[in-house]
PDB file of N, CA and C in Angstrom:
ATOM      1  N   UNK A   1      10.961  21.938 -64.894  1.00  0.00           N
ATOM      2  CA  UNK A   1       9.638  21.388 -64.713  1.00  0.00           C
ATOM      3  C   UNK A   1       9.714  19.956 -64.173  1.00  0.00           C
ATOM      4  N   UNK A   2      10.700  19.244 -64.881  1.00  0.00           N
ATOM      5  CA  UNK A   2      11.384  17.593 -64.036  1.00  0.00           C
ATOM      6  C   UNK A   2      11.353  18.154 -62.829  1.00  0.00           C
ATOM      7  N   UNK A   3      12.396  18.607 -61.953  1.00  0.00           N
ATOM      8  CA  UNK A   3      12.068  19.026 -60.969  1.00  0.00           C
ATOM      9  C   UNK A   3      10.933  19.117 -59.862  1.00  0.00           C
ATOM     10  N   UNK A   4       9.973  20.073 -60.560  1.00  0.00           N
ATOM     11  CA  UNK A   4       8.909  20.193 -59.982  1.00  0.00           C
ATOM     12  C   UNK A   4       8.172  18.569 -59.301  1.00  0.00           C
ATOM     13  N   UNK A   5       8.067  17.979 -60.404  1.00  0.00           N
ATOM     14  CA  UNK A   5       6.893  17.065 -60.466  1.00  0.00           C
ATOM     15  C   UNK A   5       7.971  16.206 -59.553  1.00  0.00           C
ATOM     16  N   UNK A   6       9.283  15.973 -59.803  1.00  0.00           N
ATOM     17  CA  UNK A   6       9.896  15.052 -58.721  1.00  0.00           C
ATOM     18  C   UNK A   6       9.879  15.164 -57.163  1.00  0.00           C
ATOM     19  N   UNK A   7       9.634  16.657 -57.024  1.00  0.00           N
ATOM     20  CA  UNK A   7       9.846  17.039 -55.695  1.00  0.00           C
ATOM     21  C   UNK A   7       7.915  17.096 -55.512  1.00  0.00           C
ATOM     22  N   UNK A   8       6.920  16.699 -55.921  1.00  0.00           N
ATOM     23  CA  UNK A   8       5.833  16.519 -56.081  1.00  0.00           C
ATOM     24  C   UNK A   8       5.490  14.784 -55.179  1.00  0.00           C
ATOM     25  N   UNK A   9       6.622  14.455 -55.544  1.00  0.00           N
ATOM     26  CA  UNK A   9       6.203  12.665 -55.705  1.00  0.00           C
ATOM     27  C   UNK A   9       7.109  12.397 -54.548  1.00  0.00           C
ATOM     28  N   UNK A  10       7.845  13.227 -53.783  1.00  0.00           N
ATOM     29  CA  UNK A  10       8.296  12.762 -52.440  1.00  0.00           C
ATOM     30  C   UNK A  10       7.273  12.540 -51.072  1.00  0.00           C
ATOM     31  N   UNK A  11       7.497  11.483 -50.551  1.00  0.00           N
ATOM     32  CA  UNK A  11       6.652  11.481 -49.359  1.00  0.00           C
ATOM     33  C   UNK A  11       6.669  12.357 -48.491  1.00  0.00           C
ATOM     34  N   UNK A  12       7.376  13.312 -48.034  1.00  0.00           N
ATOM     35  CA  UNK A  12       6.946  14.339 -47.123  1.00  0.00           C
ATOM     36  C   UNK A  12       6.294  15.647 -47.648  1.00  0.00           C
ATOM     37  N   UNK A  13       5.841  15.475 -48.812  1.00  0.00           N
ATOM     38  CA  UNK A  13       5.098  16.639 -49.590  1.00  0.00           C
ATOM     39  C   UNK A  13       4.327  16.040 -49.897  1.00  0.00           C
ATOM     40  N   UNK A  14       3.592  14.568 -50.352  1.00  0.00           N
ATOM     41  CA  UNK A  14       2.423  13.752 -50.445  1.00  0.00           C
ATOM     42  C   UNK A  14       1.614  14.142 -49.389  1.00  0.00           C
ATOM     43  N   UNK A  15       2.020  13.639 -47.912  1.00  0.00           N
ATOM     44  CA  UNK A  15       1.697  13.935 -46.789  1.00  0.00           C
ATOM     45  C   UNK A  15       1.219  14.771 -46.465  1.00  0.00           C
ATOM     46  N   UNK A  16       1.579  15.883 -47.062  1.00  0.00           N
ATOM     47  CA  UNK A  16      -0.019  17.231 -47.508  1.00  0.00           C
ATOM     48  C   UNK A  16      -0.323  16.824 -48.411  1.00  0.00           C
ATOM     49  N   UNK A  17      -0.118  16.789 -49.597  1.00  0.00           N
ATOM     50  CA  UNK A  17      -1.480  17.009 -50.612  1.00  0.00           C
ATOM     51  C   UNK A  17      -2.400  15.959 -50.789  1.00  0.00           C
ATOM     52  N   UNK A  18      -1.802  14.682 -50.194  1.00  0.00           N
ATOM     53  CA  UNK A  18      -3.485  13.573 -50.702  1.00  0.00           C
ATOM     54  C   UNK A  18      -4.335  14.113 -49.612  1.00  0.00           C
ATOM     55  N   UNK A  19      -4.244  14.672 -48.539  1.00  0.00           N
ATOM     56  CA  UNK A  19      -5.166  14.950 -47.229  1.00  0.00           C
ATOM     57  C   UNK A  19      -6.328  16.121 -48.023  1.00  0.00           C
ATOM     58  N   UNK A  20      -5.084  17.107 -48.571  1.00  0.00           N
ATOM     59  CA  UNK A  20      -6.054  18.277 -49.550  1.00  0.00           C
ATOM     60  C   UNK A  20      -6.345  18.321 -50.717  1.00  0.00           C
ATOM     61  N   UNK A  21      -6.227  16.959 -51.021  1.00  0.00           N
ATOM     62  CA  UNK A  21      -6.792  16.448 -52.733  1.00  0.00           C
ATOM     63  C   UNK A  21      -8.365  15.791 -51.801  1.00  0.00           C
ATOM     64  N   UNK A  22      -8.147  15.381 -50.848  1.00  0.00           N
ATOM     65  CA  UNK A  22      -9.503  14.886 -50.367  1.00  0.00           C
ATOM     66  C   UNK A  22     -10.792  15.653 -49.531  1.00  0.00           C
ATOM     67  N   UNK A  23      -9.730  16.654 -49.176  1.00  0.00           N
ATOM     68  CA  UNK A  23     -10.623  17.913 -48.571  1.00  0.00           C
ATOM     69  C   UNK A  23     -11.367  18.940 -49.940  1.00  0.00           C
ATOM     70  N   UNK A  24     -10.670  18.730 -50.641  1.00  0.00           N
ATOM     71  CA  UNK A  24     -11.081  19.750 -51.875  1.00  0.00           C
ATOM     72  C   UNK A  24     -12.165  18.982 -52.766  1.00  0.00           C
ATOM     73  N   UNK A  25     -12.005  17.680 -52.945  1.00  0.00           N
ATOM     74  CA  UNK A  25     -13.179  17.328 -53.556  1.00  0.00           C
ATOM     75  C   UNK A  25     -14.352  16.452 -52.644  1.00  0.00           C
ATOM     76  N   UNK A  26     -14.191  16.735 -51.154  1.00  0.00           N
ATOM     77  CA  UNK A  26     -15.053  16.714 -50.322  1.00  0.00           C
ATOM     78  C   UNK A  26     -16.149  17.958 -50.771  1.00  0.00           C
ATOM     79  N   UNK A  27     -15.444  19.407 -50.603  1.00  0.00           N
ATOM     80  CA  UNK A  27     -15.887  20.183 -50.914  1.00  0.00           C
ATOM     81  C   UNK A  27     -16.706  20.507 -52.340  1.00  0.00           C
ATOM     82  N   UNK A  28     -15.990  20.164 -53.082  1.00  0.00           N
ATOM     83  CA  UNK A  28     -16.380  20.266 -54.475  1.00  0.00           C
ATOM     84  C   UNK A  28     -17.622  19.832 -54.522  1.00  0.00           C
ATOM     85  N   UNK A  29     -17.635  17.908 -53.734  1.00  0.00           N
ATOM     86  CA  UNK A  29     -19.283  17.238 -53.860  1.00  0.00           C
ATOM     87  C   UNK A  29     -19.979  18.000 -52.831  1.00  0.00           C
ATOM     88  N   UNK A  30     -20.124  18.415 -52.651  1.00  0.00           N
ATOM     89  CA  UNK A  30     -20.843  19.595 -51.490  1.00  0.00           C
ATOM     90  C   UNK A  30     -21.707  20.577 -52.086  1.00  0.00           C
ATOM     91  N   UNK A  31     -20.619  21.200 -53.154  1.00  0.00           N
ATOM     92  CA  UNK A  31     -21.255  22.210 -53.866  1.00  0.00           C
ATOM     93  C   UNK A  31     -22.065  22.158 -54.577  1.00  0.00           C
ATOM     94  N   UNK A  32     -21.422  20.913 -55.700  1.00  0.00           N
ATOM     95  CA  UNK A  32     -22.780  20.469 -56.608  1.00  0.00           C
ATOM     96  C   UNK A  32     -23.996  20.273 -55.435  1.00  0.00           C
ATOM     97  N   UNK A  33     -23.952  19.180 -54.531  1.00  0.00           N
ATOM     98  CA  UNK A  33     -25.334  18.876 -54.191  1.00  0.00           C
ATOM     99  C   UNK A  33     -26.012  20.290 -53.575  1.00  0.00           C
ATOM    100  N   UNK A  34     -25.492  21.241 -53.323  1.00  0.00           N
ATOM    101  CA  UNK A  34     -25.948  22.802 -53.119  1.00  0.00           C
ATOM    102  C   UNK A  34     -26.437  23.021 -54.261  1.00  0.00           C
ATOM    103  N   UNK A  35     -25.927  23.245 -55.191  1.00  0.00           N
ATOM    104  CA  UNK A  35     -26.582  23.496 -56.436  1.00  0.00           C
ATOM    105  C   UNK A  35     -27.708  22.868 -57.129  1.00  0.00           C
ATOM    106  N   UNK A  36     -27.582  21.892 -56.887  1.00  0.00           N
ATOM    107  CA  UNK A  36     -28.251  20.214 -57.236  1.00  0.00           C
ATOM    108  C   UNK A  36     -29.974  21.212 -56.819  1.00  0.00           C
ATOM    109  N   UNK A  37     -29.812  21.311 -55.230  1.00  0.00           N
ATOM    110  CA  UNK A  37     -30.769  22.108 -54.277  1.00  0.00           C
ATOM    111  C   UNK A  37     -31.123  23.360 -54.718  1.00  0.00           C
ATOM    112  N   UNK A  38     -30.472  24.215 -54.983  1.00  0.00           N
ATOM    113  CA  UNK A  38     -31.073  25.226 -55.410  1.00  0.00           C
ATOM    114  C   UNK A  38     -31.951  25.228 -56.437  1.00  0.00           C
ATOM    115  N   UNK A  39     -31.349  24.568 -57.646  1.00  0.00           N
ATOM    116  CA  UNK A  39     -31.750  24.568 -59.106  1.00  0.00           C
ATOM    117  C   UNK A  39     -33.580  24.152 -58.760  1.00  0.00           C
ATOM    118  N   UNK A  40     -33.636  23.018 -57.793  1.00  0.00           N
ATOM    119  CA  UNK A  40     -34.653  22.582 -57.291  1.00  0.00           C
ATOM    120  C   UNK A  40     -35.749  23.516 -56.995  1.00  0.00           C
ATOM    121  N   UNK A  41     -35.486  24.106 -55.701  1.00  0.00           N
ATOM    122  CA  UNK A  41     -36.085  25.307 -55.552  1.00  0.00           C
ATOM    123  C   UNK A  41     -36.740  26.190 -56.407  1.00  0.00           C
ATOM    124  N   UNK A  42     -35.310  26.723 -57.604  1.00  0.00           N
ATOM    125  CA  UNK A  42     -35.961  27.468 -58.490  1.00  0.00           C
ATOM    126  C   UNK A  42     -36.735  26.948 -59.391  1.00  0.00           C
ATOM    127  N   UNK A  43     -37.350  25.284 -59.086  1.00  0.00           N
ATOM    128  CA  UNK A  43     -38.184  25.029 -60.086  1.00  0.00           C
ATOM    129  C   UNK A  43     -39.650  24.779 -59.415  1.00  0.00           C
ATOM    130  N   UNK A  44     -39.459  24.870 -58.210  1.00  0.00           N
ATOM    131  CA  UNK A  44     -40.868  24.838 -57.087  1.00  0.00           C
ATOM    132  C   UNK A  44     -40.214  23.089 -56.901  1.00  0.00           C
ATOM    133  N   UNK A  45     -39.645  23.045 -56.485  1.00  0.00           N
ATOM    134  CA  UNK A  45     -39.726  21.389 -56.097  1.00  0.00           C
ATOM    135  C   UNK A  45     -39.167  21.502 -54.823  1.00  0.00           C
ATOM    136  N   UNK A  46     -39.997  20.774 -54.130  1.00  0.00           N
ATOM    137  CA  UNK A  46     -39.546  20.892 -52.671  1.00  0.00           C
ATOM    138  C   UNK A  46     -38.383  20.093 -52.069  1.00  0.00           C
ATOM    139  N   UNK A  47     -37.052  20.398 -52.082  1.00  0.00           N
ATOM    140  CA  UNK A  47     -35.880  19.186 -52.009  1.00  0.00           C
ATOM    141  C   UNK A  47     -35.704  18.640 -50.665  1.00  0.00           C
ATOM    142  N   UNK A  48     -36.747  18.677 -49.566  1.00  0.00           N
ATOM    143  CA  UNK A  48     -36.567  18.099 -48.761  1.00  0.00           C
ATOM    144  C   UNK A  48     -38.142  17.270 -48.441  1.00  0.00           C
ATOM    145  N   UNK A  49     -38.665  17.227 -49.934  1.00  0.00           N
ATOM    146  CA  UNK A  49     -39.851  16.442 -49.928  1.00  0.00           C
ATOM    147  C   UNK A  49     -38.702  14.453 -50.038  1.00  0.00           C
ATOM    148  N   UNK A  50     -39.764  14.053 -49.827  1.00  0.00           N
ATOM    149  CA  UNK A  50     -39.007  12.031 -49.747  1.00  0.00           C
ATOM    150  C   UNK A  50     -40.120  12.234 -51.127  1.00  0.00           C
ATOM    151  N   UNK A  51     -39.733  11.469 -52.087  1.00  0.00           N
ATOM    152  CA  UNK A  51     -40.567  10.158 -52.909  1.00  0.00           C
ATOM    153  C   UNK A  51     -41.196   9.169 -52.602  1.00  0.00           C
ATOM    154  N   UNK A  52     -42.326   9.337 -53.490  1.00  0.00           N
ATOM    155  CA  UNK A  52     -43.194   7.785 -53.174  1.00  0.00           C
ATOM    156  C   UNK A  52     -42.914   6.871 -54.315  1.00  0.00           C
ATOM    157  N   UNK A  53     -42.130   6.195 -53.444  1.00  0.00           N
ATOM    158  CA  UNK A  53     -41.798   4.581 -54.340  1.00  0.00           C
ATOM    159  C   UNK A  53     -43.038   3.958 -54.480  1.00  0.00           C
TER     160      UNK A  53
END
């Protein structure tokens, strides 16, 4: 398992994963605000109404 995590922490295997640690929770905030939207919907609220400040 040492192993693993050492060969984890080398720079030519970083070099992928921070790119797809950032693509994945690109995605992730995506989803919520999809959801965020729907939930909306299913309550009659119009989510592409603006607020009056």
């Amino acid at each position: 398992m040492q192993d693993f995590f050492n060969n984890l922490l080398q720079p030519a295997v970083l070099v992928f994963l921070i790119p797809l640690a950032g693509i994945g929770l690109g995605g992730l905030s995506m989803w919520f605000k999809h959801q965020e939207r729907i939930e909306k919907i299913r309550q009659g609220i119009d989510p592409d109404a603006r607020s009056r400040d």
